[in-house]
Protein backbone atom coordinates (compact mmCIF):
# COMPACT_ATOMS: atom_id res chain seq x y z
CA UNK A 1 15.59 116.74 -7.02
CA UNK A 2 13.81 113.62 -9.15
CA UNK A 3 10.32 114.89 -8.41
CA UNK A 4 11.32 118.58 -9.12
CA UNK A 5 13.27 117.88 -11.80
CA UNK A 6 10.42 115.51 -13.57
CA UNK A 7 7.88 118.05 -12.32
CA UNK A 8 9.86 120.69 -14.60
CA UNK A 9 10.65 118.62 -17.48
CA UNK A 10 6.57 117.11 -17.88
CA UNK A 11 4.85 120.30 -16.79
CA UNK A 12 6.98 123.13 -17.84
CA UNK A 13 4.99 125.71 -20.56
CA UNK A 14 7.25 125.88 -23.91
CA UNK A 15 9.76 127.75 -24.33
CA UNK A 16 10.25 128.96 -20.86
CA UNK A 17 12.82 128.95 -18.35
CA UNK A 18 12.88 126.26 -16.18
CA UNK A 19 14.85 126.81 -12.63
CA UNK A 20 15.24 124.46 -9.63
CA UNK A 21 15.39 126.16 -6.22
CA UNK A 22 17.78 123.56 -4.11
CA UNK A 23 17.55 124.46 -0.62
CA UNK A 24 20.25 122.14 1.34
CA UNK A 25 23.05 121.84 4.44
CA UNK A 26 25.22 120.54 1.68
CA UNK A 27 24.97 117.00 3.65
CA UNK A 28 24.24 114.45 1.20
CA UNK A 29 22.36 111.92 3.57
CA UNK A 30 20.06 109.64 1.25
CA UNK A 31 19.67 107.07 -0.17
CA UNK A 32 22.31 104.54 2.38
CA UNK A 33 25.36 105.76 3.60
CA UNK A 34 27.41 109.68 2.56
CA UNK A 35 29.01 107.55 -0.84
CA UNK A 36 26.18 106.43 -2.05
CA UNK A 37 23.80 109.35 -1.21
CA UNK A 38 26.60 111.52 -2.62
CA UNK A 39 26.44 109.65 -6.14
CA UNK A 40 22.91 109.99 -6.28
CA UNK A 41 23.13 113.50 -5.49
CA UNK A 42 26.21 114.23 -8.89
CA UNK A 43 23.51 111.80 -11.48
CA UNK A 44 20.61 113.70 -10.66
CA UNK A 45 22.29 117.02 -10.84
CA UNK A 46 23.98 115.68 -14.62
CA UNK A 47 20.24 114.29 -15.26
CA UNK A 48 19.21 117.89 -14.52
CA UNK A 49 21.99 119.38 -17.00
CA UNK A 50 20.95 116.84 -19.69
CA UNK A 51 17.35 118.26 -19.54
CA UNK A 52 18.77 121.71 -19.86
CA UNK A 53 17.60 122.83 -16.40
CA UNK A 54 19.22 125.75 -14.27
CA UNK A 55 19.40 124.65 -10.22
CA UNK A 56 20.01 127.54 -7.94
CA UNK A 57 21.53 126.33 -4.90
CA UNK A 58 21.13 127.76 -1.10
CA UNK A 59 23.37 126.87 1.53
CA UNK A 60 21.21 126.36 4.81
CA UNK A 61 22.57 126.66 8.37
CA UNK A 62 25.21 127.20 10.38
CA UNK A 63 27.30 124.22 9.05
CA UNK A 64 26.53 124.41 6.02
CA UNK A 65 28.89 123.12 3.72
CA UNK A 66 30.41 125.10 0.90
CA UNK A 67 32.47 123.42 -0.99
């Protein structure tokens, strides 16, 4: 999500939309262990908020999680 989100935020043409296309199991994995990669996960998603992007988010697999 950092390099998308940057990508979007540095590169995106005025005035246009700007969407992120999450593809994910739901299984926050990285960085360290499910609490910390789970923290990272919630600030980049309010980083992504705070620079007014919209992230679409697909559920991927048979476990999935989606919640």
């Amino acid at each position: 999500m950092t390099i998308g989100r940057n990508e979007l935020v540095q590169h995106a043409r005025p005035r246009s939309s700007r969407l992120m296309v999450l593809m994910t199991d739901g299984e926050a994995n990285e960085p360290g262990d499910a609490a910390t990669a789970k923290a990272a996960v919630i600030t980049e998603a309010n980083l992504a908020q705070a620079a007014q992007l919209t992230v679409l988010t697909l559920g991927l697999g048979a476990g999935a999680h989606t919640s």
